[in-house]
C-alpha atoms as a PDB file:
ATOM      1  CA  UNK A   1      97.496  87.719 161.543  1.00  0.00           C
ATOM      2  CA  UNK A   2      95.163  89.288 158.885  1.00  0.00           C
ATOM      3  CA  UNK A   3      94.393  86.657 155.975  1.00  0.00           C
ATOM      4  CA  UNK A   4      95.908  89.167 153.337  1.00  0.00           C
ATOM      5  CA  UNK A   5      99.610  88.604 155.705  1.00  0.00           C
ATOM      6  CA  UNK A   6      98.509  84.622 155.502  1.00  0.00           C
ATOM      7  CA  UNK A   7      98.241  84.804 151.686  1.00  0.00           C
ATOM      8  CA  UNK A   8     100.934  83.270 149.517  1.00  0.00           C
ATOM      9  CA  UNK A   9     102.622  86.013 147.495  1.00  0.00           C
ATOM     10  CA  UNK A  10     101.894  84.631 143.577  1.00  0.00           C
ATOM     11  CA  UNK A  11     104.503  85.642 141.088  1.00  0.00           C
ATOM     12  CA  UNK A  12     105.666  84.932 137.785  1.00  0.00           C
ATOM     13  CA  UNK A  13     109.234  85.681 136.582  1.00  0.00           C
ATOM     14  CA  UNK A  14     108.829  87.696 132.720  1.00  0.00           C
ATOM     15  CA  UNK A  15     111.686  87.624 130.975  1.00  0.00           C
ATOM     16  CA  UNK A  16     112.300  91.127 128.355  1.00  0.00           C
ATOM     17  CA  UNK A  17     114.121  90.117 125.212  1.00  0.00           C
ATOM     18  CA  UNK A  18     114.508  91.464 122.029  1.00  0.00           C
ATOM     19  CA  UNK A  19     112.384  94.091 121.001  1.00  0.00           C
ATOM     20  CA  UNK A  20     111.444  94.278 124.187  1.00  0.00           C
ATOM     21  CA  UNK A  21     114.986  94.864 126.312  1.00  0.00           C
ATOM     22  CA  UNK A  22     114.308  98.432 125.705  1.00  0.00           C
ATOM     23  CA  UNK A  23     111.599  98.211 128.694  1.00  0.00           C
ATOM     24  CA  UNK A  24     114.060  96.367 131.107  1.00  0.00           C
ATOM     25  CA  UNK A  25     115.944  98.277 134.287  1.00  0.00           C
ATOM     26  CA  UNK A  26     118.923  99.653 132.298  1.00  0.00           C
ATOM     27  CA  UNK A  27     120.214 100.767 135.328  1.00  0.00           C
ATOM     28  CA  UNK A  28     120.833  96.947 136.344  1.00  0.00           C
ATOM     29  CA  UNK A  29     120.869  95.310 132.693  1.00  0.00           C
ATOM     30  CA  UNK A  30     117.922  93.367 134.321  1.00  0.00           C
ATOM     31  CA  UNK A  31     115.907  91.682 131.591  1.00  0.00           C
ATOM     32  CA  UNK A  32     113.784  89.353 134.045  1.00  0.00           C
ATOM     33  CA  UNK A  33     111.526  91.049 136.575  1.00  0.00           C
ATOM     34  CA  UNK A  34     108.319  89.465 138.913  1.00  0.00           C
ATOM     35  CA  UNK A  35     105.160  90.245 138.566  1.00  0.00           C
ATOM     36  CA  UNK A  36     102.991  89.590 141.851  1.00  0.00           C
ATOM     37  CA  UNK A  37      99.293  88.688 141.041  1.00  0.00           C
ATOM     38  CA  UNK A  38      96.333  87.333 142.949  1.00  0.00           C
ATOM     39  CA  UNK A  39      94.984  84.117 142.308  1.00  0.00           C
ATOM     40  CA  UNK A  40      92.166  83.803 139.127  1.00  0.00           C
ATOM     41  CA  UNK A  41      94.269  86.189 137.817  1.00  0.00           C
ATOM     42  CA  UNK A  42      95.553  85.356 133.603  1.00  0.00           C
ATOM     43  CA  UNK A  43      97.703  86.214 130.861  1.00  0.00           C
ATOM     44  CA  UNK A  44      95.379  89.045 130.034  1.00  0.00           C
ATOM     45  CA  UNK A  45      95.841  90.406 132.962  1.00  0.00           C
ATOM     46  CA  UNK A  46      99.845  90.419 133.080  1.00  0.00           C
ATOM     47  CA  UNK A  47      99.595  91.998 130.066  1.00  0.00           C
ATOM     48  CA  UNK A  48      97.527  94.403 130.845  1.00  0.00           C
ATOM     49  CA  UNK A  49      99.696  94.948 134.372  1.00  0.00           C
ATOM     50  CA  UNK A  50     102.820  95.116 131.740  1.00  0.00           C
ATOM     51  CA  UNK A  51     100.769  97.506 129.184  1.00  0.00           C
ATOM     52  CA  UNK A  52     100.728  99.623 132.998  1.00  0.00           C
ATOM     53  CA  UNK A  53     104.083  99.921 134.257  1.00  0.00           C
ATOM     54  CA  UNK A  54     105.902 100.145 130.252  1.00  0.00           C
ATOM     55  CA  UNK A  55     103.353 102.418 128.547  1.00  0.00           C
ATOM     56  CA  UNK A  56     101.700 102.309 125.731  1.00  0.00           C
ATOM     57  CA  UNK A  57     105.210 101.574 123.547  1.00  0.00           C
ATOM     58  CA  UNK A  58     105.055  98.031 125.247  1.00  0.00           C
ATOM     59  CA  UNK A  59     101.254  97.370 123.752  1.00  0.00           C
ATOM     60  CA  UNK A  60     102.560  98.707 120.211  1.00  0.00           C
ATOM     61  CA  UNK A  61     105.153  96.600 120.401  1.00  0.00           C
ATOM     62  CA  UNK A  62     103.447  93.405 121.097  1.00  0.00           C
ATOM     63  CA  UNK A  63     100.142  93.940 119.310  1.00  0.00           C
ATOM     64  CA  UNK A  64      99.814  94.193 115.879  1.00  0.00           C
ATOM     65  CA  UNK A  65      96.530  96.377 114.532  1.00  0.00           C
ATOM     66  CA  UNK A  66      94.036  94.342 115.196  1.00  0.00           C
ATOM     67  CA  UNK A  67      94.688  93.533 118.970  1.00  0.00           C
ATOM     68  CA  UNK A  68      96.211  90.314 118.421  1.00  0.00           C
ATOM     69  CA  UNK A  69      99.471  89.363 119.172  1.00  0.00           C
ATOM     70  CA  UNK A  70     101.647  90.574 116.105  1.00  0.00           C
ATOM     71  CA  UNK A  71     103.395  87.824 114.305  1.00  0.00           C
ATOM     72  CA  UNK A  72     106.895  89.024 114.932  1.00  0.00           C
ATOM     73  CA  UNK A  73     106.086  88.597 118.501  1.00  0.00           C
ATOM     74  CA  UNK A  74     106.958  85.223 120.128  1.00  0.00           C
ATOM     75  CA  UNK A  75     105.561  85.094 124.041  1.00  0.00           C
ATOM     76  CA  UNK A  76     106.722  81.731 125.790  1.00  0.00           C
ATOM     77  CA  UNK A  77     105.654  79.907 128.454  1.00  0.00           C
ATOM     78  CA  UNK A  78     108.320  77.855 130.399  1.00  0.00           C
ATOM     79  CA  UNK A  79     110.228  77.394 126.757  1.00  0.00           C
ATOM     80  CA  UNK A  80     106.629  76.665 125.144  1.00  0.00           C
ATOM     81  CA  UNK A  81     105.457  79.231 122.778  1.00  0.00           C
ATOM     82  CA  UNK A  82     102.140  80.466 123.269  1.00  0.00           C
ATOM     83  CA  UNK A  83     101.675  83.383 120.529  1.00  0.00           C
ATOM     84  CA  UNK A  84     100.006  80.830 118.309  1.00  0.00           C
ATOM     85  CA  UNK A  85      97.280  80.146 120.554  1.00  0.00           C
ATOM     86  CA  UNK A  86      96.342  83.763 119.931  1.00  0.00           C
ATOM     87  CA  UNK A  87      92.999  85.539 122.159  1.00  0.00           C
ATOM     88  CA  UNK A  88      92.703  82.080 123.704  1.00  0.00           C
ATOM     89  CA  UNK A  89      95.942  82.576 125.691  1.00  0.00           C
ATOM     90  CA  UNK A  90      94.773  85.465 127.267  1.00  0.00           C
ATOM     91  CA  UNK A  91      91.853  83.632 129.586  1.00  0.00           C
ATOM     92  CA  UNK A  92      94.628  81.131 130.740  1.00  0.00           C
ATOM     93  CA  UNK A  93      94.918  81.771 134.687  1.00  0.00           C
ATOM     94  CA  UNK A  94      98.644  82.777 135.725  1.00  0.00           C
ATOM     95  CA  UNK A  95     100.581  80.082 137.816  1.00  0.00           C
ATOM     96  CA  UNK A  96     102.823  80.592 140.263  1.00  0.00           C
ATOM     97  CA  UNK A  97     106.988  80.295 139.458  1.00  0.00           C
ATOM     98  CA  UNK A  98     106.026  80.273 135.796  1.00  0.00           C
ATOM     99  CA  UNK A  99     108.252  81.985 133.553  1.00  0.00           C
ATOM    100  CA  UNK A 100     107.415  84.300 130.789  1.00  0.00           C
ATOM    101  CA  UNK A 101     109.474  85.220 127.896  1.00  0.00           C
ATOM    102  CA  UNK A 102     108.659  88.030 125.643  1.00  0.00           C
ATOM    103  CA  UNK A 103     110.826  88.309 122.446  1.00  0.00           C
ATOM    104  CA  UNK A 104     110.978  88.392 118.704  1.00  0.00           C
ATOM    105  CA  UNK A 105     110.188  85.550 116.334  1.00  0.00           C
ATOM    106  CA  UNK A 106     113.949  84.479 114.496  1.00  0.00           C
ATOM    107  CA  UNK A 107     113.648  82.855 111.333  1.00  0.00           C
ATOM    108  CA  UNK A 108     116.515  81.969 108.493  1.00  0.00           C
ATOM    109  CA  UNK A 109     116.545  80.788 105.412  1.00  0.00           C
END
């Protein structure tokens, strides 16, 4: 066997909520998808894999004008936001099983 067949396949499980449903399998009403990545691989990079297969609609929604992550935006980590942590974030390598959520900041007064 080659050592690409030997390989573990890496995933992470990203979970599409509200604003970003809209870039989910409607077909299925799927909101959670895997993303398969290679080890030393980040956050930046499932972005940018993300940015790929949504379209430029997914960056607008997530970024605000100045590249960072816009403040309506909430991305967690395994129930632990991460937004806060801002360009930082995006060096921190990817881990495999880990679960992404991607949805909008609720607040009430």
């Amino acid at each position: 066997m080659n050592a690409m067949m030997m390989e573990k396949e890496n995933f992470v499980k990203v979970v599409l909520l509200t604003p970003f449903e809209r870039f989910s399998d409607k077909k299925n009403s799927k909101r959670e998808i895997e993303i398969r990545f290679k080890k030393g691989e980040t956050f930046g990079d499932l972005v940018e894999k993300l940015a790929k297969k949504f379209g430029r609609e997914f960056e607008q929604t997530l970024f605000d004008k100045t590249g960072q992550i816009d403040d309506d935006v909430m991305v967690m980590l395994d129930g632990r936001n991460i937004s806060a942590k801002k360009g930082s974030g995006f060096s921190e390598e990817l881990v495999c099983g880990k679960e992404y959520v991607f949805c909008s900041v609720i607040s009430g007064g």
